[in-house]
Structure formats: structure tokens, C-alpha cells
Protein backbone atom coordinates (compact mmCIF):
# COMPACT_ATOMS: atom_id res chain seq x y z
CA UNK A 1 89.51 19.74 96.79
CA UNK A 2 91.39 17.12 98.51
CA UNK A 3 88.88 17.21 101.35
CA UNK A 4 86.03 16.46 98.64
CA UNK A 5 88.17 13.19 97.41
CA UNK A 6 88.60 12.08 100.76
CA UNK A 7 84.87 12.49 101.33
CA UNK A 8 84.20 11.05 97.97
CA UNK A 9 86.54 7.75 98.89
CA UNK A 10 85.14 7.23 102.28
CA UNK A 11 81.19 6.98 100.90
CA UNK A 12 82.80 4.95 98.43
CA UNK A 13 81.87 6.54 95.25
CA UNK A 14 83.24 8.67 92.56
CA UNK A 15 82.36 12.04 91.42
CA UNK A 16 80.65 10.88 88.23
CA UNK A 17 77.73 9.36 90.71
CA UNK A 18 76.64 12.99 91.73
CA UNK A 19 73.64 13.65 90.75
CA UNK A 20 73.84 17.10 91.90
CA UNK A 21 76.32 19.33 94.50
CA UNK A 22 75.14 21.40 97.11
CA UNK A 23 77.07 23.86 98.90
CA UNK A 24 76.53 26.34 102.05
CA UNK A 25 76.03 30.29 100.27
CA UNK A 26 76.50 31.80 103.75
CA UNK A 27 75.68 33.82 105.88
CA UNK A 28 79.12 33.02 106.99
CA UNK A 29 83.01 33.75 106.48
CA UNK A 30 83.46 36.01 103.40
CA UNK A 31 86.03 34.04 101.75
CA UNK A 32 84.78 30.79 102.70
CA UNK A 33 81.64 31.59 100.69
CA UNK A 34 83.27 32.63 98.13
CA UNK A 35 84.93 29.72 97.76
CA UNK A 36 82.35 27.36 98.20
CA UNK A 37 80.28 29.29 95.69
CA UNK A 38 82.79 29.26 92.88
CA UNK A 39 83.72 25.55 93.63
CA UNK A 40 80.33 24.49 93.82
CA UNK A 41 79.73 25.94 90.18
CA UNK A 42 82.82 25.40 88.16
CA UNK A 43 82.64 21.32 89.43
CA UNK A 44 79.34 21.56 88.93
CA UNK A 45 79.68 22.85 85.38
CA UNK A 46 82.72 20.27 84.41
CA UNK A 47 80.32 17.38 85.88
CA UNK A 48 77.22 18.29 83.86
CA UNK A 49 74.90 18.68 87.12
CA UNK A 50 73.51 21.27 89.18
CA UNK A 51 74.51 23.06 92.18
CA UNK A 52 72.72 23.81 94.30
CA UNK A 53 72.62 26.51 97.06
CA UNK A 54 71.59 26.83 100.34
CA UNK A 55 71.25 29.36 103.35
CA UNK A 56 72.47 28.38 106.73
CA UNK A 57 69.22 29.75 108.01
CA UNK A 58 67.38 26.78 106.15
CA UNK A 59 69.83 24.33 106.94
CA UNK A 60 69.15 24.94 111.09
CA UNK A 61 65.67 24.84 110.50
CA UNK A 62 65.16 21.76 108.10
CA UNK A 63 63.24 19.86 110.77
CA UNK A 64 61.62 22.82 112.30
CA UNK A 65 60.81 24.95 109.36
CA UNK A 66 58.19 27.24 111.80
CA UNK A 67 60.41 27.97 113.87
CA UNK A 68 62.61 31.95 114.09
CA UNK A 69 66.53 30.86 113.17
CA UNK A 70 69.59 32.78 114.36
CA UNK A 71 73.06 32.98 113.27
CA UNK A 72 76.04 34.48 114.80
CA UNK A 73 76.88 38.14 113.58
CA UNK A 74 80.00 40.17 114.89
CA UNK A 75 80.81 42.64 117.17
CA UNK A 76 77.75 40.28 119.49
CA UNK A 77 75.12 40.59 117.30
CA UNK A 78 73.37 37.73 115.83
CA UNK A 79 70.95 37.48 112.55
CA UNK A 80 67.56 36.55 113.08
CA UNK A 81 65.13 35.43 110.41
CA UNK A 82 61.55 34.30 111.09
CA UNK A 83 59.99 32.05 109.09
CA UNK A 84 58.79 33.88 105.87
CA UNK A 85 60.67 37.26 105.78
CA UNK A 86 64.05 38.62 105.69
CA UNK A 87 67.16 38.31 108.00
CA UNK A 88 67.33 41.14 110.57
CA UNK A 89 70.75 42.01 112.63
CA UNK A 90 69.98 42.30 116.30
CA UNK A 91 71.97 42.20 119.54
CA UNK A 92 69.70 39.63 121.27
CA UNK A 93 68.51 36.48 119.49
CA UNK A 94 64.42 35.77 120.78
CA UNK A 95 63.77 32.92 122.87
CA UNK A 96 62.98 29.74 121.19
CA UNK A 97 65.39 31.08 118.08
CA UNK A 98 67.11 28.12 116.31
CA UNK A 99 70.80 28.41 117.04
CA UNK A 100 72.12 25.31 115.34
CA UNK A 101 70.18 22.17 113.85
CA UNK A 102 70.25 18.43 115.42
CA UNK A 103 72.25 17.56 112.46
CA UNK A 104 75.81 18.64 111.13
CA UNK A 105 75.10 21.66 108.59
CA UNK A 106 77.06 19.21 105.87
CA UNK A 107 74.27 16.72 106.39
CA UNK A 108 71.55 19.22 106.45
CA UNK A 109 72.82 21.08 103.20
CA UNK A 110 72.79 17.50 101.47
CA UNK A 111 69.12 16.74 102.49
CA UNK A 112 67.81 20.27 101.76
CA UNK A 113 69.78 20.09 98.18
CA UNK A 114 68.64 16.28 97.77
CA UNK A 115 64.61 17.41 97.89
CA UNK A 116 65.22 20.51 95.82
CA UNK A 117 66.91 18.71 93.03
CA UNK A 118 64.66 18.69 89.91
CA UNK A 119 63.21 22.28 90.98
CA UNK A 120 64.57 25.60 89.24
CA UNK A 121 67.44 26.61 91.27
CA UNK A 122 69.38 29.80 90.73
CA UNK A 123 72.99 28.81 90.47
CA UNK A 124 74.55 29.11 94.15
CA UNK A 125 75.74 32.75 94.77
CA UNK A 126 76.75 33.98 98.38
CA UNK A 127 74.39 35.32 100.50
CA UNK A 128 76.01 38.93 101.97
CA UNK A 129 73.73 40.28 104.54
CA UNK A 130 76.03 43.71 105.07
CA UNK A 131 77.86 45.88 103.52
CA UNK A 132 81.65 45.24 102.78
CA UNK A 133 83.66 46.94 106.31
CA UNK A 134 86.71 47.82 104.02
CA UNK A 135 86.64 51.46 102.46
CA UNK A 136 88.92 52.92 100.08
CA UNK A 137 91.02 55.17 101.63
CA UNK A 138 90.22 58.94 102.46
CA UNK A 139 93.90 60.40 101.84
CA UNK A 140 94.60 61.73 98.07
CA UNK A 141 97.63 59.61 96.72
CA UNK A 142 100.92 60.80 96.05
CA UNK A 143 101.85 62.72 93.04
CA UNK A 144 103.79 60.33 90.48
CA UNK A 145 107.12 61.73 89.36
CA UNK A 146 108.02 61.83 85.91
């Protein structure tokens, strides 16, 4: 939150002259989602406007909306979405693939949130492209003693 102020103070304004938020919904770090998810709506909600999410995927491609977009996976692989369907995990991203957009994903959030404002918008929710890695464990727990 103290990172918001600071941004707030440096444009000069205050937060009641949002008109809306937007924040990242991932793909990305786990937690960091998370967080940005639940900030985005609870400030949202005590400020009376909307959040707004969006996708890195959209935020690479805001000036090339046409064009495939690929994000960083792990273990190598990357996730690839072409314009109109859904994110697919590969271990090669195709040539011509967006890998990052000319502006800072901040600044493309903003402008993607600033021209959907006024338009439905599901409250901002991460966006989890696998399955959780963590499992419960396999072994039967030990007996409690009475």
C-alpha cells in the first residue's frame, strides 16, 4: 500500500480522483496475484469504483492486438495465446510471438482498464493457467494418543 501512496503523491492526486483501479490478474507469481486481486477489490469496494482486471497476455499485445503473445512458464516452457483462443503451455514460443509490450505492463494495464471502464467487467479474479504443484501428502498421519 505504501507503494500505491507514493504513486498516488508523485501524479499528484489523491485516491478519491480514481475513477476506477486496474490491476494485473496474472498469469504470473501465485501470491502476487493474489494479492493484487484482493487489493484491487477491497480498495476498490471502500472507494465506490470498479476494478478492473486484466491479463498480461492483453497488456503485451495492446498495440498489436493480431498478433500470438507469450509469457514465461517454468521449468522453460512459455504460454502462448493467439489472438482469439485460449493459452496453450509449450516449450518453444513461435516466431513473431509477443514477448513483452513497448510499454511498462503498469502503463499498459492503466490504458487497457482506462477504455474498458463503463463496460461490464467481472470483478478482477486471478487468472491460474495450471494446476496447484503442492499435493497433500501420501503418508497416513500418526495415531493421536489419548
Amino acid at each position: 500500500m505504501p507503494a500505491l501512496q507514493a504513486t498516488l503523491d508523485a501524479a499528484g492526486i489523491t485516491w478519491d480522483q480514481l475513477d476506477a483501479l486496474g490491476a494485473g490478474i496474472g498469469p504470473g507469481n501465485f501470491t502476487g496475484i493474489r494479492i493484487t486481486c484482493a487489493a484491487a477489490r477491497g480498495l476498490a469496494l471502500g472507494l465506490g469504483i470498479p476494478a478492473i482486471g486484466i491479463d498480461r497476455f492483453d497488456a503485451i499485445a495492446l498495440d498489436a492486438p493480431a498478433s500470438p503473445v507469450a509469457v514465461a512458464a517454468l521449468r522453460g516452457h512459455a504460454w502462448v495465446r493467439a489472438p482469439g483462443a485460449a493459452p496453450a503451455l509449450t516449450d518453444t514460443t513461435p516466431p513473431g510471438a509477443l514477448t513483452e509490450g513497448p510499454h511498462p505492463l503498469a502503463v499498459a494495464i492503466t490504458r487497457l482498464a482506462a477504455a474498458r471502464l463503463g463496460t461490464e467487467q467481472p470483478r478482477p479474479a486471478p487468472l491460474y493457467l495450471r494446476d496447484a504443484d503442492a499435493a497433500p501428502p501420501s503418508e497416513a498421519p500418526p495415531a493421536l494418543l489419548d
